[in-house]
Protein backbone atom coordinates (compact mmCIF):
# COMPACT_ATOMS: atom_id res chain seq x y z
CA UNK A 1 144.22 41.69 -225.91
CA UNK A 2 140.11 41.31 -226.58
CA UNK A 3 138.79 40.73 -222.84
CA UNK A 4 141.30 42.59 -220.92
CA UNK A 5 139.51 43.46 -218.40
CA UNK A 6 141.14 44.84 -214.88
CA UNK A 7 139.10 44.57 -211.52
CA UNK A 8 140.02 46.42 -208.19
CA UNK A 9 137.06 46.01 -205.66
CA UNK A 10 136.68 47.59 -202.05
CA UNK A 11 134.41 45.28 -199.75
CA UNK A 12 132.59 46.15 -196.79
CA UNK A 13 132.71 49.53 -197.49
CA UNK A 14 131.64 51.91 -194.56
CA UNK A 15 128.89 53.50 -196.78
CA UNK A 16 125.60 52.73 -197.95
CA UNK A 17 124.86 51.29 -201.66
CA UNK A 18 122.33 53.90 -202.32
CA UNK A 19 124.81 56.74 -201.76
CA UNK A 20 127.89 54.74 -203.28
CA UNK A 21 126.02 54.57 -206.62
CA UNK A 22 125.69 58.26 -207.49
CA UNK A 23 128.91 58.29 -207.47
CA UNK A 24 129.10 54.91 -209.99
CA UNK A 25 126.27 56.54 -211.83
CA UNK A 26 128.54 59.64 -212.27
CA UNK A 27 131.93 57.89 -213.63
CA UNK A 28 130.77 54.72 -215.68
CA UNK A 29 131.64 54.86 -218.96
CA UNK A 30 134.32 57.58 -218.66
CA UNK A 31 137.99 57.49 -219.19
CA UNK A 32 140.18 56.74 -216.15
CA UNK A 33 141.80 60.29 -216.42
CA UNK A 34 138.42 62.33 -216.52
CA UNK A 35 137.48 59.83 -213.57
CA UNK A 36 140.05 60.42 -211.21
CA UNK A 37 139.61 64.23 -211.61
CA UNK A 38 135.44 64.28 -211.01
CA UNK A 39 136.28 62.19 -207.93
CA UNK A 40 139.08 64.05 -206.83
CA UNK A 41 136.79 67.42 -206.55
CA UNK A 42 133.54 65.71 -205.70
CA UNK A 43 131.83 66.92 -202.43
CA UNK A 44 129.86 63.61 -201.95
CA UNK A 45 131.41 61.40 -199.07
CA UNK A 46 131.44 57.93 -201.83
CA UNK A 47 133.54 59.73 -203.97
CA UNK A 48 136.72 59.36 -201.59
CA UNK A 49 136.18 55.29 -201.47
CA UNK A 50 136.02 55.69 -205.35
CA UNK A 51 138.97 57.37 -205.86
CA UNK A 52 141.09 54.71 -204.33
CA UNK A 53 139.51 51.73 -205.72
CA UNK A 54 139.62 53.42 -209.13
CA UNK A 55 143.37 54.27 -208.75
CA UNK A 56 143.76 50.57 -207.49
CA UNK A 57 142.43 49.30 -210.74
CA UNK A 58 144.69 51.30 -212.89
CA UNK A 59 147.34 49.96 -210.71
CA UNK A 60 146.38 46.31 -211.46
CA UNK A 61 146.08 47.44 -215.14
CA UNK A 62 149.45 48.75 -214.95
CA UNK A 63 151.10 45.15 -214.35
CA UNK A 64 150.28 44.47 -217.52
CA UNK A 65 153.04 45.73 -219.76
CA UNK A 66 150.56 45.99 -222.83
CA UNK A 67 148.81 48.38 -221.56
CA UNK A 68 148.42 52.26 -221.81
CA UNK A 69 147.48 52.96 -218.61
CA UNK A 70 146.61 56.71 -220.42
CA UNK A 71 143.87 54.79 -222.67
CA UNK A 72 141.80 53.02 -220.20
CA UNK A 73 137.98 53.56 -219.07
CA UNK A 74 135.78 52.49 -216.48
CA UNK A 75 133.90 49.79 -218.28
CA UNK A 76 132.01 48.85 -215.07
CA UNK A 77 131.24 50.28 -211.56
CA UNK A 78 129.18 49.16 -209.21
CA UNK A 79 128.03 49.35 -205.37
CA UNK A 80 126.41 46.36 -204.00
CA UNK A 81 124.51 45.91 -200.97
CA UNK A 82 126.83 44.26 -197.97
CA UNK A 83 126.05 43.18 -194.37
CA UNK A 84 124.79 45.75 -191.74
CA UNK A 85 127.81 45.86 -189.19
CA UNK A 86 128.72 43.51 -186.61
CA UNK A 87 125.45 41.60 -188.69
CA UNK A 88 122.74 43.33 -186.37
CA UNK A 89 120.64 47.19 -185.49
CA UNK A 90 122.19 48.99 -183.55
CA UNK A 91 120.02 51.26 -181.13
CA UNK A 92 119.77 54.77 -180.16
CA UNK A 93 117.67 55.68 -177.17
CA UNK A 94 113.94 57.38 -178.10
CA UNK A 95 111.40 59.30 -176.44
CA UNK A 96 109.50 57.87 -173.38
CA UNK A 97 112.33 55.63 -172.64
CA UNK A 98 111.99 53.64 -175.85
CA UNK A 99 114.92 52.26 -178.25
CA UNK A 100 114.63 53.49 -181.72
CA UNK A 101 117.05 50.77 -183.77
CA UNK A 102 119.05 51.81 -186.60
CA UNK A 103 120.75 50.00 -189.72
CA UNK A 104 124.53 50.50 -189.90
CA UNK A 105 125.11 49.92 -193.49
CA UNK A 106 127.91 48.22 -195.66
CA UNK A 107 128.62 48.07 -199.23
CA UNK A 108 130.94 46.06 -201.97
CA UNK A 109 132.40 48.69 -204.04
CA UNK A 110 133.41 47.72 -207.61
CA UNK A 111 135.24 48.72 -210.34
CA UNK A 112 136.09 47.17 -214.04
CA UNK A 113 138.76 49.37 -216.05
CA UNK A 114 139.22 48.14 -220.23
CA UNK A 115 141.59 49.56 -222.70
CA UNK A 116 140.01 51.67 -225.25
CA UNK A 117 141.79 49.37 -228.07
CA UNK A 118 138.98 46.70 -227.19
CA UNK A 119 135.47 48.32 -227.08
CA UNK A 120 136.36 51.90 -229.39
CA UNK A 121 137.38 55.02 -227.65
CA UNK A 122 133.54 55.99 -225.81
CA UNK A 123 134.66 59.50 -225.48
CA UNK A 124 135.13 59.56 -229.46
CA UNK A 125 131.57 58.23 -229.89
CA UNK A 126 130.12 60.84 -227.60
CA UNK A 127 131.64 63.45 -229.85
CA UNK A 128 130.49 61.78 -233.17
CA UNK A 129 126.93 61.34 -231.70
CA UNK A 130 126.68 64.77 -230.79
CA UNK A 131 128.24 66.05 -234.06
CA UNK A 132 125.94 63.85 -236.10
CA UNK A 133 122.59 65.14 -234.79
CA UNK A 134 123.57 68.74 -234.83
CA UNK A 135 124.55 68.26 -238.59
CA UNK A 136 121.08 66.74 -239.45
CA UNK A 137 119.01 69.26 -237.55
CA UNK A 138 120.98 71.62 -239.07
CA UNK A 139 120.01 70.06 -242.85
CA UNK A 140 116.23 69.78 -241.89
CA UNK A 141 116.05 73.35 -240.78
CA UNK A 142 118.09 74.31 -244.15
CA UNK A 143 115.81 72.11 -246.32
CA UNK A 144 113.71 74.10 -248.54
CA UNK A 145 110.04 73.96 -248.01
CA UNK A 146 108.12 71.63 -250.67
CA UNK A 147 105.20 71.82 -252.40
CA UNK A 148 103.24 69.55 -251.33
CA UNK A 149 99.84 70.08 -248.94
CA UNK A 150 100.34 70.04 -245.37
CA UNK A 151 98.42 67.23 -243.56
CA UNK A 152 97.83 69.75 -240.71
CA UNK A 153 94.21 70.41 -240.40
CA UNK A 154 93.62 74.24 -241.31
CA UNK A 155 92.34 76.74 -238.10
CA UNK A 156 89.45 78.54 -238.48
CA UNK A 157 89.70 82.54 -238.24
CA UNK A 158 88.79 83.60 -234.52
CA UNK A 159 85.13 85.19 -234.02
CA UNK A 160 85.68 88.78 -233.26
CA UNK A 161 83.81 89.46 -229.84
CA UNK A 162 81.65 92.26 -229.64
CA UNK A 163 82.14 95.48 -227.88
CA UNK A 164 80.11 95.90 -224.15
CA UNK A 165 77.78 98.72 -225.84
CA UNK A 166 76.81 96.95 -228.78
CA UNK A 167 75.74 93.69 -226.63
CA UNK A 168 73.47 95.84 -224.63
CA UNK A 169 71.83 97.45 -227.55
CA UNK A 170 71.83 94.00 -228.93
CA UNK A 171 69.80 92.44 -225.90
CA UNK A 172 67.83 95.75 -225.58
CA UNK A 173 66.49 95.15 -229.40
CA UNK A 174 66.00 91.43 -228.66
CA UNK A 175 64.28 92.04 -225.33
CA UNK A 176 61.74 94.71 -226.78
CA UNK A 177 61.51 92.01 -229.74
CA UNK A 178 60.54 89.39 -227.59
CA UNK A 179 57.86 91.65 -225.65
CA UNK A 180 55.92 92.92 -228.52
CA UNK A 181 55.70 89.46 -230.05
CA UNK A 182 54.24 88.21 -226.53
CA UNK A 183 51.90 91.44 -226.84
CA UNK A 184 50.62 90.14 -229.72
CA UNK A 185 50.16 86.56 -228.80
CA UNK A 186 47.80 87.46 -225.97
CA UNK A 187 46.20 90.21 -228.36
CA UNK A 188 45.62 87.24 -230.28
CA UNK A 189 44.60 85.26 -227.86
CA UNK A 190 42.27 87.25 -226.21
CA UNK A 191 40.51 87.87 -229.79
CA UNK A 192 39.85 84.40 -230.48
């Protein structure tokens, strides 16, 4: 049963590839069941085309009598560019009596189901992932502190700043400072 693989595909699709893939962005990887339900309530317009080519692969699956239909996942899904329709613009009329053309675009919608058997359940990884790094953040935070120095460089205490009054005095002392000892370079100056 290694390479089961089940393909359903939807071509020329009445939508464009860049909208059709936020919708194949949004159900890759996930089991068919929680699939079918994000599309089902989904306000983007792709996620009706989805639906029905997703429910068309579990269909083809289901020919198969070895498979659980319950256990598969969307291994793949994809939108690929198509043709614009009828292969040409189409035109709308502009301003000034121009004609503003416009791409009408098409899209190959596809989608790959697997049985869980063959690649591990993904939904069961998720869940071990998640559980594994919240146990080891939870053991570093519970670690006791060592001994040992810290590499990080130490700060420096902050300079206190001083108070509006005392710079005034401050540059009141330095400013009668600074006059007497230019009083008595010219005093000394004019002696000489």
């Amino acid at each position: 049963m290694t390479g089961t693989e089940f393909t359903a595909r939807h071509r020329f699709a009445g939508i464009t590839a860049r909208k059709a893939r936020r919708i194949a962005d949004m159900i890759r990887g996930r089991t068919v069941n929680e699939a079918l339900e994000l599309l089902q309530f989904a306000p983007q317009r792709g996620a009706a085309f989805y639906l029905k080519v997703v429910r068309s692969a579990v269909a083809n699956a289901s020919l198969d009598e070895n498979v659980k239909v319950e256990r598969l996942y969307i291994s793949d899904c994809r939108a690929d560019d198509g043709p614009l329709l009828n292969g040409r613009m189409r035109f709308r009329p502009g301003p000034q009596g121009r004609a503003m053309p416009f791409a009408k675009r098409l899209s190959h919608l596809t989608v790959k189901v697997r049985p869980t058997e063959d690649a591990g359940d993904t939904a069961t990884k998720r869940a071990k992932s998640k559980s594994r790094t919240k146990s080891a953040t939870a053991t570093e935070a519970a670690a006791p502190a060592t001994d040992a120095p810290s590499t990080a460089p130490e700060k420096k205490p902050a300079r206190k700043k001083a108070s509006p009054k005392k710079k005034a005095a401050s540059q009141g002392s330095e400013s009668e400072s600074s006059r007497s000892g230019s009083e008595s370079s010219r005093s000394e100056g004019g002696e000489a």
